[in-house]
C-alpha atoms as a PDB file:
ATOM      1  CA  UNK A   1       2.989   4.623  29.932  1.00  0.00           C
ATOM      2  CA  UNK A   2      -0.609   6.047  31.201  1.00  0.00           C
ATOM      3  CA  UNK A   3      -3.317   2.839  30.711  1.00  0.00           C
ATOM      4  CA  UNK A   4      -5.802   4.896  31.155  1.00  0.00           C
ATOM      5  CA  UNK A   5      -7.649   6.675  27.980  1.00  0.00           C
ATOM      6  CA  UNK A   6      -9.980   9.191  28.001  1.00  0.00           C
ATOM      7  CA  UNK A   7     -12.756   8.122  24.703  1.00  0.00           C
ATOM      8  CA  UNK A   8     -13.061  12.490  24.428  1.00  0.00           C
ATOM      9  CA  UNK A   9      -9.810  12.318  23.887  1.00  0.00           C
ATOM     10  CA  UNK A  10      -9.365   9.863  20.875  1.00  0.00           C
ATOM     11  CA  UNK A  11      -8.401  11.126  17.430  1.00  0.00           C
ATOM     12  CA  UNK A  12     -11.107   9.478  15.458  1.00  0.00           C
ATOM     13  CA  UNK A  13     -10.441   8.107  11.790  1.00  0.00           C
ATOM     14  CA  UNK A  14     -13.165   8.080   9.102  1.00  0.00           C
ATOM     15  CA  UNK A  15     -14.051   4.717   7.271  1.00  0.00           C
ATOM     16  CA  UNK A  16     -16.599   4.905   4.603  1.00  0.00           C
ATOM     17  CA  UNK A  17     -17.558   2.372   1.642  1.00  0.00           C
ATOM     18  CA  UNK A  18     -20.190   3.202  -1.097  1.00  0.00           C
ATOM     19  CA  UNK A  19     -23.576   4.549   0.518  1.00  0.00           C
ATOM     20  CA  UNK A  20     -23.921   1.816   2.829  1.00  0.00           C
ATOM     21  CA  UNK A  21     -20.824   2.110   5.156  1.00  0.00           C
ATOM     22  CA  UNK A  22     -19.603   5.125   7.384  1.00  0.00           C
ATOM     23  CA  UNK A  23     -18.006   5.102  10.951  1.00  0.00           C
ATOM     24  CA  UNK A  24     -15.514   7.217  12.903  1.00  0.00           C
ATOM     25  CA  UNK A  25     -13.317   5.304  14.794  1.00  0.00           C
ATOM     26  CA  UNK A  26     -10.308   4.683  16.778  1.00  0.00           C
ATOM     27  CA  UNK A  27      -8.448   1.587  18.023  1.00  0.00           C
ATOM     28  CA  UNK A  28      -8.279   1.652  22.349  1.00  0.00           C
ATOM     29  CA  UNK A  29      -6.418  -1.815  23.221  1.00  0.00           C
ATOM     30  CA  UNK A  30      -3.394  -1.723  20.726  1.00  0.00           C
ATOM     31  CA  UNK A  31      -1.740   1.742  21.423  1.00  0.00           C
ATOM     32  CA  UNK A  32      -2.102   0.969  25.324  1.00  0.00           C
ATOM     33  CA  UNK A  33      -0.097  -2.216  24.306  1.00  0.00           C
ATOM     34  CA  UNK A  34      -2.162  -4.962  24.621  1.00  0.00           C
ATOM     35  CA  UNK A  35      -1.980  -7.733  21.614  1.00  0.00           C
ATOM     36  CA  UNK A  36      -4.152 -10.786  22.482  1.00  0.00           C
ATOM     37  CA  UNK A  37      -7.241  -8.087  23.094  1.00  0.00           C
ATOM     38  CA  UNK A  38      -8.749  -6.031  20.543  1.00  0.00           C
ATOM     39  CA  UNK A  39     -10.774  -2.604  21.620  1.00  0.00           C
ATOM     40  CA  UNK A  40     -11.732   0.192  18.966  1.00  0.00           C
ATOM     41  CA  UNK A  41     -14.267   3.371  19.602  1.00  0.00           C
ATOM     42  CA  UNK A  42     -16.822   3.729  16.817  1.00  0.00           C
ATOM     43  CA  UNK A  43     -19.386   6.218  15.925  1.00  0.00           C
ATOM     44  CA  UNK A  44     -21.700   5.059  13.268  1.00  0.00           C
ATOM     45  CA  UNK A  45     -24.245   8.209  11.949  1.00  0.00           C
ATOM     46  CA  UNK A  46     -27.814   6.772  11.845  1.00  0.00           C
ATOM     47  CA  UNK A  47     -29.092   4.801   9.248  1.00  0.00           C
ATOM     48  CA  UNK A  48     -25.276   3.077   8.370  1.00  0.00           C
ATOM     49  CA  UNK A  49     -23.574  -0.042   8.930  1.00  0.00           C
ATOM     50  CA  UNK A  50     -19.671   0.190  10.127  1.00  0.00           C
ATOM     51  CA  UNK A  51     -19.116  -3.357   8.514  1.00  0.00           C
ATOM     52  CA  UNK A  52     -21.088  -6.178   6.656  1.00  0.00           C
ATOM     53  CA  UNK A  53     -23.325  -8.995   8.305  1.00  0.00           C
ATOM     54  CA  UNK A  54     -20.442 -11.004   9.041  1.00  0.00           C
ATOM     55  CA  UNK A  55     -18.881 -14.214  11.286  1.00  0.00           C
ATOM     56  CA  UNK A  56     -15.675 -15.182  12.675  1.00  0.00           C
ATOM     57  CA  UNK A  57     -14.601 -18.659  12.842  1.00  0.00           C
ATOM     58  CA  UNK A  58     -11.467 -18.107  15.635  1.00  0.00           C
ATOM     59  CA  UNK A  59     -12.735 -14.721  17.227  1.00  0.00           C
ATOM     60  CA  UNK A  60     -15.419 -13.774  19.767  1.00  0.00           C
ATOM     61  CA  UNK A  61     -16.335 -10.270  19.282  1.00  0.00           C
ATOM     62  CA  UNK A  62     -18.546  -7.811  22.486  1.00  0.00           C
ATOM     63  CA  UNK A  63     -19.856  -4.739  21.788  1.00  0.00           C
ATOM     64  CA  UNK A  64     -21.029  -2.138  24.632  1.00  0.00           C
ATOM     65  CA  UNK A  65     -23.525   0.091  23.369  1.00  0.00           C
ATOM     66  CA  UNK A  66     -22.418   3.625  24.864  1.00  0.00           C
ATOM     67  CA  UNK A  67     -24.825   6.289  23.480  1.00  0.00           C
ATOM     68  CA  UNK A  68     -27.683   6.179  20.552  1.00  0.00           C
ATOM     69  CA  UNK A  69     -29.522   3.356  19.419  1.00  0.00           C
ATOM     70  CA  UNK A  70     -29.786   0.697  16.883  1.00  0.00           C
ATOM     71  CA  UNK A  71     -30.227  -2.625  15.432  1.00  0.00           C
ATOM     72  CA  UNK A  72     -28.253  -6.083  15.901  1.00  0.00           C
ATOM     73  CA  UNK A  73     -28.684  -8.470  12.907  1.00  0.00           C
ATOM     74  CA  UNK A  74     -27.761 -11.864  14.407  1.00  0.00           C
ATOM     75  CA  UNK A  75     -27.899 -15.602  13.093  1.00  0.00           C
ATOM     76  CA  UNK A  76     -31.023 -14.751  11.048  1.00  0.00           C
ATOM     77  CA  UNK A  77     -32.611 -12.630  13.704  1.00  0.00           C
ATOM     78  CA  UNK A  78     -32.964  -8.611  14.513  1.00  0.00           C
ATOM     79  CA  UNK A  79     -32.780  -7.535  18.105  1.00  0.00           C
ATOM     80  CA  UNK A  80     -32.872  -3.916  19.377  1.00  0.00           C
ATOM     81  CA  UNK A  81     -29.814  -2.127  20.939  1.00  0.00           C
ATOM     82  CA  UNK A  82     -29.687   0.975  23.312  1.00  0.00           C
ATOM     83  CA  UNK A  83     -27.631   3.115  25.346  1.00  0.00           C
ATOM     84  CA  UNK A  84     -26.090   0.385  28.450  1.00  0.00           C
ATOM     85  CA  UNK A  85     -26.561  -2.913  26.380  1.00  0.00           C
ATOM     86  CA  UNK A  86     -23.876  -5.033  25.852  1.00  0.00           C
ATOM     87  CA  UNK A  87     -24.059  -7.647  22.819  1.00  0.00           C
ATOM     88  CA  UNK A  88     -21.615 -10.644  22.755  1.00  0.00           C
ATOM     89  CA  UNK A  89     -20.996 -12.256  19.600  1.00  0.00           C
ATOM     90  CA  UNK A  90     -19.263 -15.762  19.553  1.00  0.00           C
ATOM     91  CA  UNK A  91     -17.018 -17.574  17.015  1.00  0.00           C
ATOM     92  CA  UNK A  92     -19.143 -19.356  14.892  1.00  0.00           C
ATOM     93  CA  UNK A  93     -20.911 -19.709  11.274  1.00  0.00           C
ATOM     94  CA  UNK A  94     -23.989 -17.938  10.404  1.00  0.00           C
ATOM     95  CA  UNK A  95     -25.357 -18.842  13.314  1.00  0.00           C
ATOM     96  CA  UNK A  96     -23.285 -16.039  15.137  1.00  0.00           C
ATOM     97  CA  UNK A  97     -22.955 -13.668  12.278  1.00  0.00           C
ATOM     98  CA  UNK A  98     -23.760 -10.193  13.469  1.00  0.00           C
ATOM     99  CA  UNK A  99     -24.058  -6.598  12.147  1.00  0.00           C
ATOM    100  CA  UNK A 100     -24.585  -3.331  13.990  1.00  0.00           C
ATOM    101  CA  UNK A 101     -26.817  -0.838  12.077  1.00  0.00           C
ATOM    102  CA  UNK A 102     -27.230   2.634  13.842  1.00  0.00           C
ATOM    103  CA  UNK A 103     -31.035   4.250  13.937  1.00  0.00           C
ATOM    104  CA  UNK A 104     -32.536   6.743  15.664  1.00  0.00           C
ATOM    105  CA  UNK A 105     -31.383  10.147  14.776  1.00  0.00           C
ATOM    106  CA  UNK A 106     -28.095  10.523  17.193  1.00  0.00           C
ATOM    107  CA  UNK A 107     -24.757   8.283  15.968  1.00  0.00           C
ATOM    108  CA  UNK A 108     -24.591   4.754  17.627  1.00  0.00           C
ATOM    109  CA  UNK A 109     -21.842   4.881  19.738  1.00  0.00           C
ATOM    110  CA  UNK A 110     -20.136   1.332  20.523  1.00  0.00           C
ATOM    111  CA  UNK A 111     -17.047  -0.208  22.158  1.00  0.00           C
ATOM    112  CA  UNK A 112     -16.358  -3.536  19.754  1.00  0.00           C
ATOM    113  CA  UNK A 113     -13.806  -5.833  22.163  1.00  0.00           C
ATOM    114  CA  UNK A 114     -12.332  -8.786  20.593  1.00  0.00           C
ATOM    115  CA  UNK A 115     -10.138 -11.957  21.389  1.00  0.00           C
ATOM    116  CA  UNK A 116      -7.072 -11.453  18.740  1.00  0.00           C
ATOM    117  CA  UNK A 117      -6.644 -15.125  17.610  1.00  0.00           C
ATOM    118  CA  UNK A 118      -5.199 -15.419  13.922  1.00  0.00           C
ATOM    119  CA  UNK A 119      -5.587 -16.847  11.511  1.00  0.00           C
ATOM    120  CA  UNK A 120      -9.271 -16.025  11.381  1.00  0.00           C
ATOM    121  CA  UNK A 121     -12.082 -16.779   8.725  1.00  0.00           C
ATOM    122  CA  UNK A 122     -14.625 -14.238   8.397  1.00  0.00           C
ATOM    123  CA  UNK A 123     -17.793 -15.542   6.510  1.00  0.00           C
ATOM    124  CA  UNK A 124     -20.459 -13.707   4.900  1.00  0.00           C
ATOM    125  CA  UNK A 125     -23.841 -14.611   4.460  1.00  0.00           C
ATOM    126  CA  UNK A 126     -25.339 -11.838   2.394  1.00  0.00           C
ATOM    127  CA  UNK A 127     -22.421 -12.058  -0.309  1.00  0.00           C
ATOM    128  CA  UNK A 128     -21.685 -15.887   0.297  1.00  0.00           C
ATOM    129  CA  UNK A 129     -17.697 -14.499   0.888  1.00  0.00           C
ATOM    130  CA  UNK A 130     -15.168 -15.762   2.946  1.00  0.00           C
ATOM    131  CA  UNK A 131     -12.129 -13.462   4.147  1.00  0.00           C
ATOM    132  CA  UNK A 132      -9.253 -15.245   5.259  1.00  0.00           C
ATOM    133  CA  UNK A 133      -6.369 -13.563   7.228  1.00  0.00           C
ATOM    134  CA  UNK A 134      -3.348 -14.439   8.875  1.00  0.00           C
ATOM    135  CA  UNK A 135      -0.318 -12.872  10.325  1.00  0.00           C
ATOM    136  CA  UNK A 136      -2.706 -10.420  12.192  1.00  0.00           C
ATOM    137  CA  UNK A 137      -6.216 -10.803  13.287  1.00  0.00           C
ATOM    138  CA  UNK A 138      -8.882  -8.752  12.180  1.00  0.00           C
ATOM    139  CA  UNK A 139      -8.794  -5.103  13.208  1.00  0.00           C
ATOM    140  CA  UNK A 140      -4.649  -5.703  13.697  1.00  0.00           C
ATOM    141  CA  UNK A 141      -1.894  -4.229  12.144  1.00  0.00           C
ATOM    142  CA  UNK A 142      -2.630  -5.072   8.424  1.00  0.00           C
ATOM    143  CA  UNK A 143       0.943  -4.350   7.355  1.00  0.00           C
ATOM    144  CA  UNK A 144       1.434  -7.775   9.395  1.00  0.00           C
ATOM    145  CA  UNK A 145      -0.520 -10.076   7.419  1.00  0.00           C
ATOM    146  CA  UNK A 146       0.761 -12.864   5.213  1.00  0.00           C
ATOM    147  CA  UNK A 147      -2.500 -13.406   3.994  1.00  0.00           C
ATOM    148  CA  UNK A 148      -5.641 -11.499   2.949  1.00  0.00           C
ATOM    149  CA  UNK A 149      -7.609 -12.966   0.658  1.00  0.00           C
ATOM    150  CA  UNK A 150     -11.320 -12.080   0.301  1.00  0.00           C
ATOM    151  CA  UNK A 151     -13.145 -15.400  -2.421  1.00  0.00           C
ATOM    152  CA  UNK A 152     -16.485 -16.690  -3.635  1.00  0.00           C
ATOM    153  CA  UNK A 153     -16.252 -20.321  -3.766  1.00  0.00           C
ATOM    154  CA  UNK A 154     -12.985 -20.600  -6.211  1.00  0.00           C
ATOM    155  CA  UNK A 155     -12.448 -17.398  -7.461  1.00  0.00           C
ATOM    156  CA  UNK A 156     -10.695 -13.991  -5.525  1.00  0.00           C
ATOM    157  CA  UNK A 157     -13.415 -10.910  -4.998  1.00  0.00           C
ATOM    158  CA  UNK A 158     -13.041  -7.665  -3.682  1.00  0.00           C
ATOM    159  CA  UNK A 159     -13.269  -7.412  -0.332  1.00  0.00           C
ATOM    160  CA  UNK A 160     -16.815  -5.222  -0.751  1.00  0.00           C
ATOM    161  CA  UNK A 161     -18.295  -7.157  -3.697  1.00  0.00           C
ATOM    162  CA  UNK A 162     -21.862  -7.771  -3.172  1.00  0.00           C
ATOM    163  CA  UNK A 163     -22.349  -5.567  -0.035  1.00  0.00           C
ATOM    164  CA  UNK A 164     -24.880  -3.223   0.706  1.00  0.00           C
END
């Protein structure tokens, strides 16, 4: 097996939710075998959001800002991003919730590394969700999972409910 991967190379997938949401992506770490470290490619066009403000209580999450430019939401607080800056994103409540959101007029191009601890909790401040999964962390093989449940306080929701 080659561990090396060329990002030109990837085949990139398209993920998309309501107006808000859009990214091209690909996963890097898990074809190249590795399971304890998660890697994906994104492209995310300008003015779009790959994923919603967001925490994880088990997982620390890095992103390495490869081309374009854009804003990080995190804890509370907005911070510009650029071409060569890195962003690392602890476990933690919504004091480490985070959120990419590409500007400029070229896509934001990011590598989003991630420790693959499960079970995770994902919370979100901007819908007051929690996600909950377990049998494969977030951004693993979702066929794996024993549980993924998206709630508001005692009641199931849709994973997207109340994002924008």
């Amino acid at each position: 097996m080659n561990p090396v991967i060329c990002l030109k190379d990837l085949a990139l997938s398209e993920h998309a939710h309501g107006s808000a949401f859009e990214a091209r992506l690909a996963q890097i770490a898990a074809p190249l075998g590795a399971r304890r470290l998660g890697a994906r490619y994104l492209e995310v066009p300008p003015g779009k959001k790959a994923w919603p403000y967001h925490s994880h209580h088990a997982n620390d999450e890095m992103f390495v800002i490869l081309g374009g430019r854009g804003r990080l939401r995190f804890g509370g607080q907005d911070h510009a991003v650029a071409e060569g800056d890195v962003v690392v994103c602890p476990a933690g409540g919504a004091e480490t919730a985070h959120q990419l959101i590409a500007e400029g007029e070229a896509p934001l191009r990011y590598l989003a590394i991630s420790s693959m601890h499960e079970p995770d909790v994902m919370a979100y401040p901007d819908s007051g969700k929690l996600t909950i999964h377990a049998g494969a962390p977030p951004g693993g093989d979702k066929a794996a999972r024993r549980v993924d449940l998206s709630v508001r306080a005692d009641s199931g929701v849709d994973y997207w409910e109340g994002e924008s």
